[in-house]
N, C-alpha and C. Protein backbone atom coordinates (compact mmCIF):
# COMPACT_ATOMS: atom_id res chain seq x y z
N UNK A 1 104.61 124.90 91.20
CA UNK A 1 103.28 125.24 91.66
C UNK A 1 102.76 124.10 92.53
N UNK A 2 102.39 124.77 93.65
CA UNK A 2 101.35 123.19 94.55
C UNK A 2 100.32 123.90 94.59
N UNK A 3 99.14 122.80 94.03
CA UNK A 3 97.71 123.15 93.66
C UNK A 3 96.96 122.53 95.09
N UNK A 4 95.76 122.64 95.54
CA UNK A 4 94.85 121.74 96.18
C UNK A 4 93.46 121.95 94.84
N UNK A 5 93.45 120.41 94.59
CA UNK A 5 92.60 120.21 93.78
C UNK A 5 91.19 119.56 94.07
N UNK A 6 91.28 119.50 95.76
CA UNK A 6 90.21 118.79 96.33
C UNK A 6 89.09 119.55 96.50
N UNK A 7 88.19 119.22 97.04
CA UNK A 7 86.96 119.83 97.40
C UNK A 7 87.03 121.15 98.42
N UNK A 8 87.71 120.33 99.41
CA UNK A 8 87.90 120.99 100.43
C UNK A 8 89.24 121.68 101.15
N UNK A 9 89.60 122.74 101.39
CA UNK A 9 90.68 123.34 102.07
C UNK A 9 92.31 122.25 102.26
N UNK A 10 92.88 122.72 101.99
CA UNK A 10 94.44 122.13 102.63
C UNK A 10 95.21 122.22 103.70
N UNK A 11 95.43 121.76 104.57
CA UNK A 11 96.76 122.33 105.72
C UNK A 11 97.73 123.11 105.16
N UNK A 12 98.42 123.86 105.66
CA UNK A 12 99.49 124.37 105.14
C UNK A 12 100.57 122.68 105.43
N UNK A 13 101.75 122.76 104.64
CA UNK A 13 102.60 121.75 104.45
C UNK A 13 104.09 122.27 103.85
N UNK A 14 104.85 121.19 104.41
CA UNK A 14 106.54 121.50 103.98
C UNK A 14 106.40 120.54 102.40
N UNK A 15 107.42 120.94 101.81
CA UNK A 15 107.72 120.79 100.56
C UNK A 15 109.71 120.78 100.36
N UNK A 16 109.98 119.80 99.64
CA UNK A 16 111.70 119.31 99.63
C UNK A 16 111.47 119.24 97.96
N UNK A 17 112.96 120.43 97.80
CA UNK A 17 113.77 119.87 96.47
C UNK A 17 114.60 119.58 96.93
N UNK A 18 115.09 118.43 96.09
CA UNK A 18 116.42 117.80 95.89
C UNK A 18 117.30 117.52 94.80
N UNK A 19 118.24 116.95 94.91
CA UNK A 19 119.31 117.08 93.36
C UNK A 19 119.51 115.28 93.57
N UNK A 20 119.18 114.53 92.67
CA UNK A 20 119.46 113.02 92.49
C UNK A 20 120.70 112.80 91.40
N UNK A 21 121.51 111.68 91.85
CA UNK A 21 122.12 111.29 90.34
C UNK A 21 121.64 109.93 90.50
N UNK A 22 121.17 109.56 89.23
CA UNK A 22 120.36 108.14 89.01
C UNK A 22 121.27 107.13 89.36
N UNK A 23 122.36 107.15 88.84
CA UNK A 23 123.68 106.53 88.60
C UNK A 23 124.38 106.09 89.91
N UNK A 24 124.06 107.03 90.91
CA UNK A 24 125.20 106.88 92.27
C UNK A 24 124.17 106.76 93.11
N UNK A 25 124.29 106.94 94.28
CA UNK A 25 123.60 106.81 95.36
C UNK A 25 123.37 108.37 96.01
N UNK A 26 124.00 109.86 95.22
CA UNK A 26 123.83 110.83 95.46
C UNK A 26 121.96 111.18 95.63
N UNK A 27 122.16 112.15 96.59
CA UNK A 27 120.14 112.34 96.83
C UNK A 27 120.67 113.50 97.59
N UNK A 28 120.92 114.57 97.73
CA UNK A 28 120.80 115.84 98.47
C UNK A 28 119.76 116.83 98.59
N UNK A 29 119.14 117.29 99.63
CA UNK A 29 118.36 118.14 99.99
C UNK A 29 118.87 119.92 99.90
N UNK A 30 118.29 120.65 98.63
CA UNK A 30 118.67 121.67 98.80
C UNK A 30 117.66 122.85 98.94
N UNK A 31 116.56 122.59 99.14
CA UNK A 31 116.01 123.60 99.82
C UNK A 31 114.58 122.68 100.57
N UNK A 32 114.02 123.70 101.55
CA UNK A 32 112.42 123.08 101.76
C UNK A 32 111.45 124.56 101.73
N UNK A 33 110.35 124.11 101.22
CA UNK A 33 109.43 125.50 100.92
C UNK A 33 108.44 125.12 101.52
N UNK A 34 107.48 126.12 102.58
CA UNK A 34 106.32 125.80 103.10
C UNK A 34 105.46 126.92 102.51
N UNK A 35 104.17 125.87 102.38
CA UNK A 35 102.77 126.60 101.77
C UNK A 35 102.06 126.98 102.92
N UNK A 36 100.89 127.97 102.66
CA UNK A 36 100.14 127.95 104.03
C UNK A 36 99.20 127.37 103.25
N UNK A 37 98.16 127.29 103.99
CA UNK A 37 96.69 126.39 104.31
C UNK A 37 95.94 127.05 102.47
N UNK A 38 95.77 126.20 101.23
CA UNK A 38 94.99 126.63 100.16
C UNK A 38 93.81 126.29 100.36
N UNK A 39 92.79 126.94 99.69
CA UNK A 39 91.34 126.82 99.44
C UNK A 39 91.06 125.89 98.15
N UNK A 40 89.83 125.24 98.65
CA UNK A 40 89.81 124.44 97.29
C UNK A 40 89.86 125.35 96.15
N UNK A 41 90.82 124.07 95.01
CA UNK A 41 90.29 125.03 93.61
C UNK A 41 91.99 125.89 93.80
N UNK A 42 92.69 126.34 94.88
CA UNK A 42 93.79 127.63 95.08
C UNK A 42 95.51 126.76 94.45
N UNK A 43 96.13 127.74 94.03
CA UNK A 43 97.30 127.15 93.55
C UNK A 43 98.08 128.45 94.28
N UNK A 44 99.33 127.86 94.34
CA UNK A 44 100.38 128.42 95.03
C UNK A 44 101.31 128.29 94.33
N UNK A 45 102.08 129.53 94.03
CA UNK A 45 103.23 129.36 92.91
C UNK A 45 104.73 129.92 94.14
N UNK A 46 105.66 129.33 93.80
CA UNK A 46 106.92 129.51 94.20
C UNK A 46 108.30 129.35 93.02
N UNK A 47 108.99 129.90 93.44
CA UNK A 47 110.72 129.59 92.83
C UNK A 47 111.39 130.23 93.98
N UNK A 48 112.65 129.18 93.53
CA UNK A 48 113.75 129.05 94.02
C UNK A 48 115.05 129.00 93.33
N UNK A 49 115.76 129.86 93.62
CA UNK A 49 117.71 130.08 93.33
C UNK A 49 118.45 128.54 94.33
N UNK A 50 118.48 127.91 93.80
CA UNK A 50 119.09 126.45 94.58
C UNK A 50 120.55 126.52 93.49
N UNK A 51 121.76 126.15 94.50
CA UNK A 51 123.12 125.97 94.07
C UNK A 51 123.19 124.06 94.25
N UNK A 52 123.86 123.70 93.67
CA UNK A 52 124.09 122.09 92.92
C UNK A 52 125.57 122.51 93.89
N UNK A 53 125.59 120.95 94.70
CA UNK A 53 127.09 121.26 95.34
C UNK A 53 128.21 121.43 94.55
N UNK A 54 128.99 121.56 94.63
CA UNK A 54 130.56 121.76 93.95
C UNK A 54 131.26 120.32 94.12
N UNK A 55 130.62 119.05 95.27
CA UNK A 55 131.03 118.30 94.64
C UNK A 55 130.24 117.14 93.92
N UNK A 56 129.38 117.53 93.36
CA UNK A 56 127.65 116.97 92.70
C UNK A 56 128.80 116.43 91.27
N UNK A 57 128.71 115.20 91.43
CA UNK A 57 129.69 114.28 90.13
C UNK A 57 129.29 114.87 88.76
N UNK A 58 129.56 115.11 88.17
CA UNK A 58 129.48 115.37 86.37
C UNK A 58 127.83 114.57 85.88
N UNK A 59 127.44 114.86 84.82
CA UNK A 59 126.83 114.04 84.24
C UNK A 59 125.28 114.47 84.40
N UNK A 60 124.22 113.03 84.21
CA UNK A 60 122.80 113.28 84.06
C UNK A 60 122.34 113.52 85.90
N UNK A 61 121.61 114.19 85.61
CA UNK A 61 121.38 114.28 87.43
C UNK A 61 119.56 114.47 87.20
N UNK A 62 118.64 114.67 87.94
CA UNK A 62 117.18 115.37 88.32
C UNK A 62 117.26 116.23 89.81
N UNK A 63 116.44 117.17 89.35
CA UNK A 63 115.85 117.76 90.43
C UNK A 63 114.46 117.56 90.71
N UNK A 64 114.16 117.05 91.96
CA UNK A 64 112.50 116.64 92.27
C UNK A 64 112.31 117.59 93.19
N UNK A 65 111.18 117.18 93.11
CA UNK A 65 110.33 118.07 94.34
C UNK A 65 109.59 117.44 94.58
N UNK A 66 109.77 117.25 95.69
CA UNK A 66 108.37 116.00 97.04
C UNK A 66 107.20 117.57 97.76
N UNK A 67 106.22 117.28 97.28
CA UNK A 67 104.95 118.10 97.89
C UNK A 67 104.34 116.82 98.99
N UNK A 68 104.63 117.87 99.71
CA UNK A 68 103.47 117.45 101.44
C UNK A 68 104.80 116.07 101.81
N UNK A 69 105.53 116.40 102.30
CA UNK A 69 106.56 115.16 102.70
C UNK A 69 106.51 114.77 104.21
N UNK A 70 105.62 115.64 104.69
CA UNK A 70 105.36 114.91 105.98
C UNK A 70 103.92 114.02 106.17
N UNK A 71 103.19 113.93 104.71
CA UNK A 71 102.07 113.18 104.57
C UNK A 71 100.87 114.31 105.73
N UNK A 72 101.14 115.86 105.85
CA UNK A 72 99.96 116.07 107.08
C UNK A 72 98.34 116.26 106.07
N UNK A 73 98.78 116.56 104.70
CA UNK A 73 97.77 116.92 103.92
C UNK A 73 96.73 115.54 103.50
N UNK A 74 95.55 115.31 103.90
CA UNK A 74 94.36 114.34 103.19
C UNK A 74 94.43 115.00 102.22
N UNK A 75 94.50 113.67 101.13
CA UNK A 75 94.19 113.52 99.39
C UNK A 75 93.42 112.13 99.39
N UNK A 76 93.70 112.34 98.73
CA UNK A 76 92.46 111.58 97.56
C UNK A 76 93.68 110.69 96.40
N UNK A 77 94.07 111.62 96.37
CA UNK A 77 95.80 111.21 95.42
C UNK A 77 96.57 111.43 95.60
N UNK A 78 97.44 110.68 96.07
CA UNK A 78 98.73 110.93 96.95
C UNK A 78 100.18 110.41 95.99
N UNK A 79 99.18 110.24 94.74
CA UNK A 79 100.13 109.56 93.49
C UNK A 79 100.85 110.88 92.66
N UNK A 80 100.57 112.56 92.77
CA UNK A 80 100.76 113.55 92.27
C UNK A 80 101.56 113.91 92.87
N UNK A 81 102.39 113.57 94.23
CA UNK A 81 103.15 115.05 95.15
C UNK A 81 104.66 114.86 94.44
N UNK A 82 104.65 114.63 93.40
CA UNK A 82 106.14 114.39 93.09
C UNK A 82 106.53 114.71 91.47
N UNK A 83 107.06 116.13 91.37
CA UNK A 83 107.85 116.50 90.02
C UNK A 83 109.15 116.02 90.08
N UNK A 84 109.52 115.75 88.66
CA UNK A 84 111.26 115.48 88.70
C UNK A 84 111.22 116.10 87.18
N UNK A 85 112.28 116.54 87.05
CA UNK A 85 113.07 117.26 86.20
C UNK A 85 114.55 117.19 85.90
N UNK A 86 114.96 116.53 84.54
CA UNK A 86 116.27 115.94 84.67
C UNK A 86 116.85 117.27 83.90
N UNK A 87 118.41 117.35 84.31
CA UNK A 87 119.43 117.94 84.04
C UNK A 87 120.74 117.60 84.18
N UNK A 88 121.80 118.06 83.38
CA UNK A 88 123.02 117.88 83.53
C UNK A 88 123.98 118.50 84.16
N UNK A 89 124.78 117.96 85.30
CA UNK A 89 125.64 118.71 86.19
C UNK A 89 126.97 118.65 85.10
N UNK A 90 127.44 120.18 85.16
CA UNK A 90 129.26 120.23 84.28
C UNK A 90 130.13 119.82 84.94
């Protein structure tokens, strides 16, 4: 979900998941999702079917998601645009 929690209206903005392994230097980009323009107060819900490469190493990995990665959106808090979610690649 990307919320605008401000007062006032949002730009629409691009949005990046990715697949990390803490361990290696792996960081791949597997999808980007764009929002249009929210109203204050408006949340925007999305999912995504994302495939983990085939050669994504074994083990602990995360999937993040960077909201507003081109910085076009004014906040107030720019400390929120970032979920991570850990999982294990087989």
């Amino acid at each position: 979900m990307i919320a605008n929690r401000g007062s006032g209206s949002a730009d629409a903005a691009r949005h990046r998941i990715r697949v990390l392994k803490p361990d290696t230097l792996v960081d791949i980009l597997l999808d980007t999702v764009m929002t249009p323009m929210l109203a204050a107060g408006e949340d925007w819900f999305f999912s995504r079917m994302v495939t983990l490469p085939s050669a994504l190493p074994s083990g602990p990995a995360v999937i993040r998601v960077i909201a507003d990665v081109d910085d076009e959106v004014k906040e107030s808090d720019e400390g929120n645009n970032r979920a991570i979610v850990p999982i294990q690649v087989p």
